[in-house]
PDB file of N, CA and C in Angstrom:
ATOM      1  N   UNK A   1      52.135  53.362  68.246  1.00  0.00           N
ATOM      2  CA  UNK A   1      53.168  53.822  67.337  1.00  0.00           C
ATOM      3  C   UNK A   1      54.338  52.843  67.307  1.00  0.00           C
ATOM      4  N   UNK A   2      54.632  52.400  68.463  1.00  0.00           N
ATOM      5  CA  UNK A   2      56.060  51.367  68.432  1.00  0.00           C
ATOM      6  C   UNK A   2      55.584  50.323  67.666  1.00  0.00           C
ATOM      7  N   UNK A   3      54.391  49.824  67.656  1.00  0.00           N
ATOM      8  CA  UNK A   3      54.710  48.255  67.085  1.00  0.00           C
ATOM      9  C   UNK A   3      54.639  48.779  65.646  1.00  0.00           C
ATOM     10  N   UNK A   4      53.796  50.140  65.028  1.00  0.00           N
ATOM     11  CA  UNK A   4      53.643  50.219  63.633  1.00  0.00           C
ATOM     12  C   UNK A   4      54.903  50.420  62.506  1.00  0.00           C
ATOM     13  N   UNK A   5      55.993  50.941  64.229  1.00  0.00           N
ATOM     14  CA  UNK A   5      57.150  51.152  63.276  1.00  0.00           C
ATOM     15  C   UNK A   5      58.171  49.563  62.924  1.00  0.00           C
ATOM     16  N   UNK A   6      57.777  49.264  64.031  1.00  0.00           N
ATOM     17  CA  UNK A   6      58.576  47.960  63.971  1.00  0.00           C
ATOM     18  C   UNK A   6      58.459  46.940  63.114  1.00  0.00           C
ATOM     19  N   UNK A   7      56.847  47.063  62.633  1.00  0.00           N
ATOM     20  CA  UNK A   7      56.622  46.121  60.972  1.00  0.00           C
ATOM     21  C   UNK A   7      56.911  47.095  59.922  1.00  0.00           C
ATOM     22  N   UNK A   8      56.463  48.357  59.882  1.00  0.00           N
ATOM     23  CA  UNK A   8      57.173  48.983  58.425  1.00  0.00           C
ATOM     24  C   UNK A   8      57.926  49.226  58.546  1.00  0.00           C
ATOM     25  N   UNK A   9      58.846  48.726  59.420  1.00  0.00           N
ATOM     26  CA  UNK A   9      60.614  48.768  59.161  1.00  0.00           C
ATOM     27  C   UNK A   9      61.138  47.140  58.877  1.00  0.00           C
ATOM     28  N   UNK A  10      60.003  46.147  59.236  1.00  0.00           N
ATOM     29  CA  UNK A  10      60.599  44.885  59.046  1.00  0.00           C
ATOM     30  C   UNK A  10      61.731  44.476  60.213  1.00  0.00           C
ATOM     31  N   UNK A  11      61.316  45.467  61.482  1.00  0.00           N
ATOM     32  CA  UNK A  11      62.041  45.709  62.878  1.00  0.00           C
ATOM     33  C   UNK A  11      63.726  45.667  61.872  1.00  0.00           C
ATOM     34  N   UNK A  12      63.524  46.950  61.702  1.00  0.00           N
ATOM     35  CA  UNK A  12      64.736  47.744  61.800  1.00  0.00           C
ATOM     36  C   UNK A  12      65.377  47.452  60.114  1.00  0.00           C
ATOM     37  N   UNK A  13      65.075  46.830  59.526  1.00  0.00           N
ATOM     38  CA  UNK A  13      66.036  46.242  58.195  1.00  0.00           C
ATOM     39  C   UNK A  13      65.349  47.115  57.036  1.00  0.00           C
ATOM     40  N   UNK A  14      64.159  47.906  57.181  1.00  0.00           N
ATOM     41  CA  UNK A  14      63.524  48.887  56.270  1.00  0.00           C
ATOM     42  C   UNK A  14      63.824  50.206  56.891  1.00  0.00           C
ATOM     43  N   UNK A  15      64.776  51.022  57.470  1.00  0.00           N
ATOM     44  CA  UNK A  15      64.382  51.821  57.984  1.00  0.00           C
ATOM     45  C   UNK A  15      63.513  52.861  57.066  1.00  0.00           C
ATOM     46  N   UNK A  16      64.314  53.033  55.710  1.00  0.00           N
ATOM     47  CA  UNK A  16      63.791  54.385  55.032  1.00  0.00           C
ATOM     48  C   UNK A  16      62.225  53.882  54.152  1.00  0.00           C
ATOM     49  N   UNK A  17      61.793  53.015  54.853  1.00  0.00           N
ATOM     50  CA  UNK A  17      60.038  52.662  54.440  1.00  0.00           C
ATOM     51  C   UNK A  17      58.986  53.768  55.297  1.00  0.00           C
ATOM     52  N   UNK A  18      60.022  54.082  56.714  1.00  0.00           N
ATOM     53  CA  UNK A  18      59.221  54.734  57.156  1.00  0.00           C
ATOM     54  C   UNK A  18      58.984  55.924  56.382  1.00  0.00           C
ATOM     55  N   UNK A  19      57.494  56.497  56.253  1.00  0.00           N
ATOM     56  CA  UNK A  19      57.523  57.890  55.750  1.00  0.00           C
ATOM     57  C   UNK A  19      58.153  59.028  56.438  1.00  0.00           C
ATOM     58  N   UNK A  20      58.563  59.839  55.592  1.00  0.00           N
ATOM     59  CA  UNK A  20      59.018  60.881  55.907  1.00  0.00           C
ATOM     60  C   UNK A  20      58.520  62.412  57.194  1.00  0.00           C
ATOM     61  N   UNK A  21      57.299  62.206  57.130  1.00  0.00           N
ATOM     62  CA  UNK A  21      56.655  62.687  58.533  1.00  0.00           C
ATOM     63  C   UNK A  21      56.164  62.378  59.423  1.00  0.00           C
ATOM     64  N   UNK A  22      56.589  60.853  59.009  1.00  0.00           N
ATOM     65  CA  UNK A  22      56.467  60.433  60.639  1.00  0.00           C
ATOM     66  C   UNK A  22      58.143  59.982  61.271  1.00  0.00           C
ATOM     67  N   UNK A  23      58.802  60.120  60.195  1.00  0.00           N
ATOM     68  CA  UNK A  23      60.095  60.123  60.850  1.00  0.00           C
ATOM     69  C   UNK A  23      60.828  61.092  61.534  1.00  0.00           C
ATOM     70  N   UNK A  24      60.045  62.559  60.830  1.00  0.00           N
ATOM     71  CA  UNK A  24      60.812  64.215  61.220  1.00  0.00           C
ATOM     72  C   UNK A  24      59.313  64.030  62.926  1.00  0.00           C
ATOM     73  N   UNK A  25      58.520  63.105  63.054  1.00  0.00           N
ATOM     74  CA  UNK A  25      57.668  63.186  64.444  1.00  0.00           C
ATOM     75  C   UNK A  25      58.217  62.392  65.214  1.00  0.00           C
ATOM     76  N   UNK A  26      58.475  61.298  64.605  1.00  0.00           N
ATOM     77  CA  UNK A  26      59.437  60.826  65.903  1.00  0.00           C
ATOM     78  C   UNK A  26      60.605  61.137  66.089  1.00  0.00           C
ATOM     79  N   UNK A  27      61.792  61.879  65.376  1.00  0.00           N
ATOM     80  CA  UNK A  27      62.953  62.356  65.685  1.00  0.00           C
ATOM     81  C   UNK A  27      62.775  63.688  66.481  1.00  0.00           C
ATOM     82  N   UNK A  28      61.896  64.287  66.504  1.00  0.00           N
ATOM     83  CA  UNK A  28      61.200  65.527  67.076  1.00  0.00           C
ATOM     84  C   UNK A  28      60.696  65.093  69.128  1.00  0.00           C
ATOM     85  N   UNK A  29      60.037  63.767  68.908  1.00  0.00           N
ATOM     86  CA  UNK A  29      59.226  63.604  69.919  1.00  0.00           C
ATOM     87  C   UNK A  29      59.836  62.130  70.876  1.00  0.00           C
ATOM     88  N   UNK A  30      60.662  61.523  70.213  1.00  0.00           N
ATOM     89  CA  UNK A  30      60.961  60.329  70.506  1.00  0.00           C
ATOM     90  C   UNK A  30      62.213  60.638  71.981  1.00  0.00           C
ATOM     91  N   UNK A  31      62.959  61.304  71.899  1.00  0.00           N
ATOM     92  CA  UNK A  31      63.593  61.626  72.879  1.00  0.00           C
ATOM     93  C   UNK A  31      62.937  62.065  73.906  1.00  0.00           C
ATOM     94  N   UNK A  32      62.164  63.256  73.737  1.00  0.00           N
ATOM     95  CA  UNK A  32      61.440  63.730  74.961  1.00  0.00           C
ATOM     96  C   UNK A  32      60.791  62.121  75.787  1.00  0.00           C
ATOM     97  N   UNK A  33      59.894  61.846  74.422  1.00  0.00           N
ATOM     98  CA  UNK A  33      59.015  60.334  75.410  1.00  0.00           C
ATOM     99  C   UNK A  33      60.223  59.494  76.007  1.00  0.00           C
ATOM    100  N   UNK A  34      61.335  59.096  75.671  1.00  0.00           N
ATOM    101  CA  UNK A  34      62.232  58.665  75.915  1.00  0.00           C
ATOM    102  C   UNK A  34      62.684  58.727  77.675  1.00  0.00           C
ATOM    103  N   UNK A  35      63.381  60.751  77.732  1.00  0.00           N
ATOM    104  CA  UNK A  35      63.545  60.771  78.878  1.00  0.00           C
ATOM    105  C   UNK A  35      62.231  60.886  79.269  1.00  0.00           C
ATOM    106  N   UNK A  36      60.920  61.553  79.406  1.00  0.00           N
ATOM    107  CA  UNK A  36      59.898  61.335  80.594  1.00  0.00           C
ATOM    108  C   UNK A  36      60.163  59.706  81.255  1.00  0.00           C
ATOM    109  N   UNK A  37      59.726  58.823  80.327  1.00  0.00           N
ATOM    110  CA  UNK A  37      59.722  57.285  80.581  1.00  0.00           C
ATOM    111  C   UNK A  37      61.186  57.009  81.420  1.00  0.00           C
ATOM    112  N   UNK A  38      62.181  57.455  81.211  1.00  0.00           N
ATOM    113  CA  UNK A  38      63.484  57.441  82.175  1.00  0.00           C
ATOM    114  C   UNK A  38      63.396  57.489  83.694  1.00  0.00           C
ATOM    115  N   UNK A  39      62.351  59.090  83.359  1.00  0.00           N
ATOM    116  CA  UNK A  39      62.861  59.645  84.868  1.00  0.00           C
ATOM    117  C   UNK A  39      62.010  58.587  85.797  1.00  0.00           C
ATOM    118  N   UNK A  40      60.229  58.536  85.079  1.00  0.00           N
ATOM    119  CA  UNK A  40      59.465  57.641  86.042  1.00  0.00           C
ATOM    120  C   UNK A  40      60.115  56.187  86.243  1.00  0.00           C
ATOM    121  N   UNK A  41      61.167  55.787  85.373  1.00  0.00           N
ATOM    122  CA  UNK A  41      61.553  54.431  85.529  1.00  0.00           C
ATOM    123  C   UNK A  41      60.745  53.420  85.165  1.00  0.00           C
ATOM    124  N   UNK A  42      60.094  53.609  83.775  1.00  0.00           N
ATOM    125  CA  UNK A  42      59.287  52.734  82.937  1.00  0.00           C
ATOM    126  C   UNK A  42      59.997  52.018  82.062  1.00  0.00           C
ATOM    127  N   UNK A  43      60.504  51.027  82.570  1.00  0.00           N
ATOM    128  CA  UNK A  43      61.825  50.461  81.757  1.00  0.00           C
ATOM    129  C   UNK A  43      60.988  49.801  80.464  1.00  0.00           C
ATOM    130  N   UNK A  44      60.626  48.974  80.765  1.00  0.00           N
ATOM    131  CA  UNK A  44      59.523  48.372  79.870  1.00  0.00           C
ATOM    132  C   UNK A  44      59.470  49.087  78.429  1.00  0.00           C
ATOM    133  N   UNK A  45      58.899  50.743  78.611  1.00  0.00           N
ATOM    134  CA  UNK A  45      58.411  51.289  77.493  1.00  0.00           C
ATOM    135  C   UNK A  45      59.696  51.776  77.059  1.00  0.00           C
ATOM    136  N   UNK A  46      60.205  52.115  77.903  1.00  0.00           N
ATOM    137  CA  UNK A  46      61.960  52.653  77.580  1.00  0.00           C
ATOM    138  C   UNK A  46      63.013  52.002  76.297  1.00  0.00           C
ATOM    139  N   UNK A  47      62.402  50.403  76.607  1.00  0.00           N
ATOM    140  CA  UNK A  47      63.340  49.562  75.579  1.00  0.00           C
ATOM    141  C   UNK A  47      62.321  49.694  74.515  1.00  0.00           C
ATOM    142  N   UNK A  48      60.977  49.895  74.456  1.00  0.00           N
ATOM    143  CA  UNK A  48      60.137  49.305  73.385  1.00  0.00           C
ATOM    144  C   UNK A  48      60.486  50.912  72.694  1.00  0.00           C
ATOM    145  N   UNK A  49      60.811  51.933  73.114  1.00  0.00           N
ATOM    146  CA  UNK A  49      61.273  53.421  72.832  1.00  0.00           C
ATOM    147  C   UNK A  49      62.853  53.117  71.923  1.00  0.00           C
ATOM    148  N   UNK A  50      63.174  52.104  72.754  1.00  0.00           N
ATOM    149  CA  UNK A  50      64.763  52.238  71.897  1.00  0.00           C
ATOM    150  C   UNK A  50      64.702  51.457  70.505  1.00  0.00           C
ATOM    151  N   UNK A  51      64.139  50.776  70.791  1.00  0.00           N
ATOM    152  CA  UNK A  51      63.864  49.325  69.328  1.00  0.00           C
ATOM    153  C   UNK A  51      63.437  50.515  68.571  1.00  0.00           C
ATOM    154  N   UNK A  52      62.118  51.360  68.575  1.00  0.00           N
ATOM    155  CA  UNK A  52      61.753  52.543  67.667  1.00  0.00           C
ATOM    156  C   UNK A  52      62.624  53.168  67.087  1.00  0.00           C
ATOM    157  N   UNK A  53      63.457  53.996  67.901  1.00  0.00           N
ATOM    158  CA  UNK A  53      64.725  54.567  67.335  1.00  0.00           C
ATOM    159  C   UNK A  53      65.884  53.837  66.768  1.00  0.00           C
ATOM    160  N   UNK A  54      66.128  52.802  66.872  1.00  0.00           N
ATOM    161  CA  UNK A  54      66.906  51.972  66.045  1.00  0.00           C
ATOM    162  C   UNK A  54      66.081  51.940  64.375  1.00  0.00           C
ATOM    163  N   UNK A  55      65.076  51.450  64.343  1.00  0.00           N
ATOM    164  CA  UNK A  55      64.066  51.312  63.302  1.00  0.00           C
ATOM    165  C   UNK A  55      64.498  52.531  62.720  1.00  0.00           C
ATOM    166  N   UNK A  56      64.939  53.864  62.671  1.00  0.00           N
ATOM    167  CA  UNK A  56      65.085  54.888  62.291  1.00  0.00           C
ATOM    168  C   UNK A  56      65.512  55.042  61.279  1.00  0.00           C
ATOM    169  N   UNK A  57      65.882  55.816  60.355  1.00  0.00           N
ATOM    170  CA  UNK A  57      67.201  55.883  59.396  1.00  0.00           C
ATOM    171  C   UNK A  57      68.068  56.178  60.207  1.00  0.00           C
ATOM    172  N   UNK A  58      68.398  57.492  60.718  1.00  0.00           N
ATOM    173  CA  UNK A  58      69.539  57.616  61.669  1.00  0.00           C
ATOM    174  C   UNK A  58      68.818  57.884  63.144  1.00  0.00           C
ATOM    175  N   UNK A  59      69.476  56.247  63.872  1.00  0.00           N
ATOM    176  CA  UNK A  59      69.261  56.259  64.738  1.00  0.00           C
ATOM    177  C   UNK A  59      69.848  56.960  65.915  1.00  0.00           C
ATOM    178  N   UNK A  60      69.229  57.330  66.842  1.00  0.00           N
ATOM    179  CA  UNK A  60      70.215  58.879  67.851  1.00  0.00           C
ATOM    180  C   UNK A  60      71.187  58.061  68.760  1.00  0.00           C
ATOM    181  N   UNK A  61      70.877  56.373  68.917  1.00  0.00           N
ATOM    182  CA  UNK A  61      71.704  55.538  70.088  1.00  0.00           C
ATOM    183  C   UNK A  61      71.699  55.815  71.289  1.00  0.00           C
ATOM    184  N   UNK A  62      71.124  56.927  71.397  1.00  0.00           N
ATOM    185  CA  UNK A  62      70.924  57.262  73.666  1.00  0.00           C
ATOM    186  C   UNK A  62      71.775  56.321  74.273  1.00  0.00           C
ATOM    187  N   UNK A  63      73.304  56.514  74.260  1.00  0.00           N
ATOM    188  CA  UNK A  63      74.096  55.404  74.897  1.00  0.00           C
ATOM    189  C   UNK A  63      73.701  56.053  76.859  1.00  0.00           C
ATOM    190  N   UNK A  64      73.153  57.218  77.263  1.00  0.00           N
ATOM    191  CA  UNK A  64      73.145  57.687  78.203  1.00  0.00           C
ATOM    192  C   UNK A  64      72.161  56.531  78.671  1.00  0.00           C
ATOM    193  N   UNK A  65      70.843  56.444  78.122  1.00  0.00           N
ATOM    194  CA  UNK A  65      69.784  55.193  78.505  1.00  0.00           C
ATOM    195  C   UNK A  65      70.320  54.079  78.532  1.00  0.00           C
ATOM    196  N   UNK A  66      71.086  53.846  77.456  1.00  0.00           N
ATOM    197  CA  UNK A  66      71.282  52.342  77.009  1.00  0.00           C
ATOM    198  C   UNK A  66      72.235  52.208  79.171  1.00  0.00           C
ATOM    199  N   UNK A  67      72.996  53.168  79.300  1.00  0.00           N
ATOM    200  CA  UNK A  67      73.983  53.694  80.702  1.00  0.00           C
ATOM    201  C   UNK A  67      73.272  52.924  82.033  1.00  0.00           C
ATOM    202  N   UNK A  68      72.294  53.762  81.912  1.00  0.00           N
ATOM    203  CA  UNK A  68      71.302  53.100  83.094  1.00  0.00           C
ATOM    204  C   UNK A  68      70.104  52.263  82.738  1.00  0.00           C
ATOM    205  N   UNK A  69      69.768  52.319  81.665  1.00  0.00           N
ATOM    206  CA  UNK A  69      69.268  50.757  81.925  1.00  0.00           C
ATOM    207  C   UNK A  69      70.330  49.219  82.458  1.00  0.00           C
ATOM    208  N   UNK A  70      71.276  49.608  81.997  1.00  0.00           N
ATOM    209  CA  UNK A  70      72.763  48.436  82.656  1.00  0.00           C
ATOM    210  C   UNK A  70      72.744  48.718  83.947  1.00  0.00           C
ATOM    211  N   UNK A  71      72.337  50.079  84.793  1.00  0.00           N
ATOM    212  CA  UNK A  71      72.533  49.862  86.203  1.00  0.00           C
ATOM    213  C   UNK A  71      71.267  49.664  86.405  1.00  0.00           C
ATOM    214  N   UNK A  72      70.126  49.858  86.191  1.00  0.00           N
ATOM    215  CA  UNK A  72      68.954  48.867  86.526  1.00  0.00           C
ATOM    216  C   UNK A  72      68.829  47.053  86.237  1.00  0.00           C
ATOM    217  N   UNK A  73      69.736  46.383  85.489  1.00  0.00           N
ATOM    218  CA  UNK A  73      69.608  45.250  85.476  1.00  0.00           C
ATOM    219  C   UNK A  73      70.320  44.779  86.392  1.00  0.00           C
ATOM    220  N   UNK A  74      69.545  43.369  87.151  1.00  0.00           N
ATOM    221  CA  UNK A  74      70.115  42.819  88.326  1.00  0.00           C
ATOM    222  C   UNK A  74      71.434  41.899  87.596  1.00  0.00           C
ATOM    223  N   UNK A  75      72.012  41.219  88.652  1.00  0.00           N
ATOM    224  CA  UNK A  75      72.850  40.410  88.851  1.00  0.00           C
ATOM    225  C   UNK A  75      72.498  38.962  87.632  1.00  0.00           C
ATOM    226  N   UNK A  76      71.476  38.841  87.735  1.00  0.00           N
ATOM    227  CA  UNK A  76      70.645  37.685  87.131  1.00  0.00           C
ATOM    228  C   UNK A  76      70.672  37.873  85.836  1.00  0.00           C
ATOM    229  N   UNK A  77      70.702  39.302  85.321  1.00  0.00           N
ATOM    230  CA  UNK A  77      70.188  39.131  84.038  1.00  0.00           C
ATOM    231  C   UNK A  77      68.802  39.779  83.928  1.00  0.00           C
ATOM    232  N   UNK A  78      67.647  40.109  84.990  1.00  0.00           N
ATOM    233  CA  UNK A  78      66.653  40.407  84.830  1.00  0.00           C
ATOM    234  C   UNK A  78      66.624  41.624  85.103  1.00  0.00           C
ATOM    235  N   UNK A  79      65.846  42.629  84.010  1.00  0.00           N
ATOM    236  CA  UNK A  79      65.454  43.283  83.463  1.00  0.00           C
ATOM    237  C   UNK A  79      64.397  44.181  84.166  1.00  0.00           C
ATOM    238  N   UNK A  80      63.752  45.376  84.730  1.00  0.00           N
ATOM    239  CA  UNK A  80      62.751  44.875  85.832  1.00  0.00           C
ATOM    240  C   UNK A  80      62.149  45.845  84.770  1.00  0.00           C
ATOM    241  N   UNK A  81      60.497  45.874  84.810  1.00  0.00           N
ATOM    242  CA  UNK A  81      59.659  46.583  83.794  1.00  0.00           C
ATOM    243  C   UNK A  81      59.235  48.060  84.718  1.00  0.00           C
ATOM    244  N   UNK A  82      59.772  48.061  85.850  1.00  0.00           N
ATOM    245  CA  UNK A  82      59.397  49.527  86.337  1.00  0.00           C
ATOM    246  C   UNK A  82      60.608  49.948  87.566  1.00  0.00           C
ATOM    247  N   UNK A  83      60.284  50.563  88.154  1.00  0.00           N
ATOM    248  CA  UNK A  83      61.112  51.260  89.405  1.00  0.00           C
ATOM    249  C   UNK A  83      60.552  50.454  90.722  1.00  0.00           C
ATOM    250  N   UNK A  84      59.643  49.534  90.434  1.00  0.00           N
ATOM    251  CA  UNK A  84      59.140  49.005  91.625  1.00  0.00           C
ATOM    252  C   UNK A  84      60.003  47.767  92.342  1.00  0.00           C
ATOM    253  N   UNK A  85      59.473  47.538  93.399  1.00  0.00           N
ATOM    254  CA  UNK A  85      60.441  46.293  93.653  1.00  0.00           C
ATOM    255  C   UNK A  85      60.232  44.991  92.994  1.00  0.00           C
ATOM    256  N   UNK A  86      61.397  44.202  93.173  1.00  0.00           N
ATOM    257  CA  UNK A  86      61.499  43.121  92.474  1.00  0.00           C
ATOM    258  C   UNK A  86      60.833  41.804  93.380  1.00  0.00           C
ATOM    259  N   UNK A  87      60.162  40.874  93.333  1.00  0.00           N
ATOM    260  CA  UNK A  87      59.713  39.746  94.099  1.00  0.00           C
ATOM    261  C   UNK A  87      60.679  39.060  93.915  1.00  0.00           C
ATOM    262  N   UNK A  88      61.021  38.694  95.342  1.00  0.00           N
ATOM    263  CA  UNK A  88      62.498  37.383  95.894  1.00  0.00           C
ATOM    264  C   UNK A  88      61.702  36.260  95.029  1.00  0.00           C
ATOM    265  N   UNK A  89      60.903  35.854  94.954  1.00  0.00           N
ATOM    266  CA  UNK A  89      60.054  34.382  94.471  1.00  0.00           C
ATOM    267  C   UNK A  89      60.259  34.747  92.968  1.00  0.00           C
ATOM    268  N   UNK A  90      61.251  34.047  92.559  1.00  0.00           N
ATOM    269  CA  UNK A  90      62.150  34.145  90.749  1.00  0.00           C
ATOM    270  C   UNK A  90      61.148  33.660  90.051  1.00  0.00           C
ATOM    271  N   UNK A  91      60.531  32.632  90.195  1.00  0.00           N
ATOM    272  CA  UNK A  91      59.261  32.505  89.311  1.00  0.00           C
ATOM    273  C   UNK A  91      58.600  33.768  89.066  1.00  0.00           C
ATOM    274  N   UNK A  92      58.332  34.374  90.138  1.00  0.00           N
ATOM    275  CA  UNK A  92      56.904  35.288  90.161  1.00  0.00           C
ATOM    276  C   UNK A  92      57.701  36.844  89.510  1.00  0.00           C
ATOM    277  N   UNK A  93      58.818  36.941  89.948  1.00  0.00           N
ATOM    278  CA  UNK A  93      60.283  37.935  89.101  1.00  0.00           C
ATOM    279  C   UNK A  93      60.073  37.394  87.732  1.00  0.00           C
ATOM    280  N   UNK A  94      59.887  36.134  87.263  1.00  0.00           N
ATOM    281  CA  UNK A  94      60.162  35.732  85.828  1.00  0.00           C
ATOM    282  C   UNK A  94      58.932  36.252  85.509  1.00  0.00           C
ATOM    283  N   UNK A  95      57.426  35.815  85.621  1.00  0.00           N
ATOM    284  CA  UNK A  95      56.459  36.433  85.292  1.00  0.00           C
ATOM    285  C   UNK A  95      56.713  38.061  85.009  1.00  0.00           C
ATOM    286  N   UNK A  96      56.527  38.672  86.032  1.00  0.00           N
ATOM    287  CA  UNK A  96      56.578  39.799  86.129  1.00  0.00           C
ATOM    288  C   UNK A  96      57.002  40.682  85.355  1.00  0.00           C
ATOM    289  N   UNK A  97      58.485  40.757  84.562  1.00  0.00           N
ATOM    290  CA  UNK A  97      59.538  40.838  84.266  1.00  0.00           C
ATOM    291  C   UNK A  97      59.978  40.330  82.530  1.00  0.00           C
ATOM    292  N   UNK A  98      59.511  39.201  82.426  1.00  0.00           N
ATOM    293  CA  UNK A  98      60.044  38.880  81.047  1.00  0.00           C
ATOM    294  C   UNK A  98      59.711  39.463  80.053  1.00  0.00           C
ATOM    295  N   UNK A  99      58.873  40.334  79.787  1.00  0.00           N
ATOM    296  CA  UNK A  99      58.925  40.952  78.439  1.00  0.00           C
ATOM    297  C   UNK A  99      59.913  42.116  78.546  1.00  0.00           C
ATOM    298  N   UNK A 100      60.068  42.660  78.958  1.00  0.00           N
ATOM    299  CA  UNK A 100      61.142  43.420  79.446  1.00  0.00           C
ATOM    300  C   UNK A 100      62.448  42.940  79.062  1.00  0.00           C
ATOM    301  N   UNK A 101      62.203  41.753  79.357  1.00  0.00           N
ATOM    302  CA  UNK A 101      63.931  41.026  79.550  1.00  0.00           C
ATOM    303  C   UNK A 101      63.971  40.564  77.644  1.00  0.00           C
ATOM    304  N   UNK A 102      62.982  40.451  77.476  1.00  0.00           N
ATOM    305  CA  UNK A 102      63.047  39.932  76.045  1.00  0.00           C
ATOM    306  C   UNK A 102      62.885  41.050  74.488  1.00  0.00           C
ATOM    307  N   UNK A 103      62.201  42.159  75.258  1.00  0.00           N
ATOM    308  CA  UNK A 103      61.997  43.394  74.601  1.00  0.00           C
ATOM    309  C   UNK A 103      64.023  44.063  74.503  1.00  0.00           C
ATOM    310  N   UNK A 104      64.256  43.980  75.699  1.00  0.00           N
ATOM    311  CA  UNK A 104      66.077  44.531  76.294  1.00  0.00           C
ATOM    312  C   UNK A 104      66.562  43.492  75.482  1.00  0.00           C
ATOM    313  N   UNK A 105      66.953  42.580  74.698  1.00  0.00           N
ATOM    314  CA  UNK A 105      67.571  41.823  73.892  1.00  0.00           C
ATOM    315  C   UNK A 105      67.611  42.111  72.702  1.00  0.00           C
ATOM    316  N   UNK A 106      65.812  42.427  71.721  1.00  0.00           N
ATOM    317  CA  UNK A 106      65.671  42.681  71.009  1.00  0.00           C
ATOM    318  C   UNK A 106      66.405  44.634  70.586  1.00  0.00           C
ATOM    319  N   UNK A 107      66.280  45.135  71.228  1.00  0.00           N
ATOM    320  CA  UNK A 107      66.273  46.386  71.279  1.00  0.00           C
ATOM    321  C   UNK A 107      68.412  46.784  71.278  1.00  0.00           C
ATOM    322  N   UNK A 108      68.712  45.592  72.019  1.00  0.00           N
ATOM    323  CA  UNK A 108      70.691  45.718  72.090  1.00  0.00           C
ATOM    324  C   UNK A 108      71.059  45.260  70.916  1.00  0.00           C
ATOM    325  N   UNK A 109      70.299  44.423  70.365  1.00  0.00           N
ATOM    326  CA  UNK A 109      70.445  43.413  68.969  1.00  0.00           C
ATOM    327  C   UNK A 109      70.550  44.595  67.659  1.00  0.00           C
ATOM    328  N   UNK A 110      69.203  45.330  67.747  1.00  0.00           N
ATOM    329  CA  UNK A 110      69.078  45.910  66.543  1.00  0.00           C
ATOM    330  C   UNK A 110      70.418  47.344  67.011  1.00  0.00           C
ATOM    331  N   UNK A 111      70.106  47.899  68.449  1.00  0.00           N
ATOM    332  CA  UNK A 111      71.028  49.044  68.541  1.00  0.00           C
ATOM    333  C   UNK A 111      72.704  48.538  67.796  1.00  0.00           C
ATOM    334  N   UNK A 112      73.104  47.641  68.122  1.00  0.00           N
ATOM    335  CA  UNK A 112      74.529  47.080  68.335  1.00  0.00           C
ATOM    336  C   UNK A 112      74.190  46.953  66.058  1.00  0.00           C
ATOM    337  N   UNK A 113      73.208  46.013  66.040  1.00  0.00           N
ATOM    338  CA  UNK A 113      73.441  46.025  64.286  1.00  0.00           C
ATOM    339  C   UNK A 113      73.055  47.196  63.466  1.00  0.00           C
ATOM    340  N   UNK A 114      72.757  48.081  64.193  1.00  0.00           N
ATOM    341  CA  UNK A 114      72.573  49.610  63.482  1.00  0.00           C
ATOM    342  C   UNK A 114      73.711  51.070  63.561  1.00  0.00           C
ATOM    343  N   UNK A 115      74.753  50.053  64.715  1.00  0.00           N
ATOM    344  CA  UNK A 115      75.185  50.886  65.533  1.00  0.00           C
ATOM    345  C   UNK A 115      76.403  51.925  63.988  1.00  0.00           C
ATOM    346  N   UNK A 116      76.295  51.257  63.433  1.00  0.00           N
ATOM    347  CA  UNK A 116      77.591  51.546  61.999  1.00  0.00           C
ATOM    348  C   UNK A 116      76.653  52.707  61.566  1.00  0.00           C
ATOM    349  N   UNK A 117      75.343  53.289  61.551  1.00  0.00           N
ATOM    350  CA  UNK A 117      74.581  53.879  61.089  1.00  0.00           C
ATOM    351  C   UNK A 117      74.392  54.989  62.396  1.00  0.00           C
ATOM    352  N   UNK A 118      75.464  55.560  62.348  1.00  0.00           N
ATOM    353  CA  UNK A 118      75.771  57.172  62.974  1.00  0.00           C
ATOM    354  C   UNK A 118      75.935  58.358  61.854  1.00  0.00           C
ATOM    355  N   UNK A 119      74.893  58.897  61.409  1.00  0.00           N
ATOM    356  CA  UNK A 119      75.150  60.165  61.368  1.00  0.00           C
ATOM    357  C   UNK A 119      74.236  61.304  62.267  1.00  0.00           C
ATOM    358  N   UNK A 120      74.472  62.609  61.952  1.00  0.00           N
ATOM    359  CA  UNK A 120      73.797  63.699  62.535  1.00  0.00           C
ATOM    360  C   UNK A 120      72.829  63.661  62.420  1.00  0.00           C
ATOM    361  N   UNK A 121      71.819  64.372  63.203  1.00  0.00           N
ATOM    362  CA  UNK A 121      70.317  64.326  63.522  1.00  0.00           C
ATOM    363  C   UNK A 121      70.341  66.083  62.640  1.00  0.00           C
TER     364      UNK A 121
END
């Protein structure tokens, strides 16, 4: 579902391409998947969850996620894709780790350029 929204939105610049029942399914379902993925600390799917909801017409902004995903990012800048530990060996952290770190860019980019697009759910 995330990547289908992310091309028929043209990641985020189409929102209202999406159809209309799958927008009242993900405004319905997208939060719940949202927090489950929180609590286990699936950061990974968490951001690829937020880019979705940006894609939205009205996007909901979860500044509470956007909250702690900032206290899950290290010192570095890196991003970690789960609750697990991080490997001291930064190479093997960079492996590990970078889509995450690059998904969390994409996902602040569109939140921050959608952010003017607050209304009620």
């Amino acid at each position: 579902m995330t990547h289908t929204v992310f091309h028929v939105t043209d990641w985020g610049g189409l929102p209202h391409d999406l159809p209309a029942d799958v927008v009242a399914y993900l405004e319905c379902w997208l939060p719940v998947w949202i927090d489950i993925w929180v609590e286990i600390e699936e950061w990974d799917l968490v951001v690829e969850l937020l880019i979705v909801d940006a894609c939205l017409p009205r996007p909901g902004h979860h500044l509470d996620v956007w909250q702690r995903l900032a206290a899950v990012q290290h010192a570095d800048g890196l991003v970690p894709r789960d609750g697990k530990p991080v490997s001291d060996e930064p190479e093997q952290a960079f492996r590990d780790h970078q889509h995450t770190g690059v998904v969390t860019v994409v996902a602040g980019t569109l939140a921050q350029a959608r952010s003017g697009d607050v209304s009620p759910r």
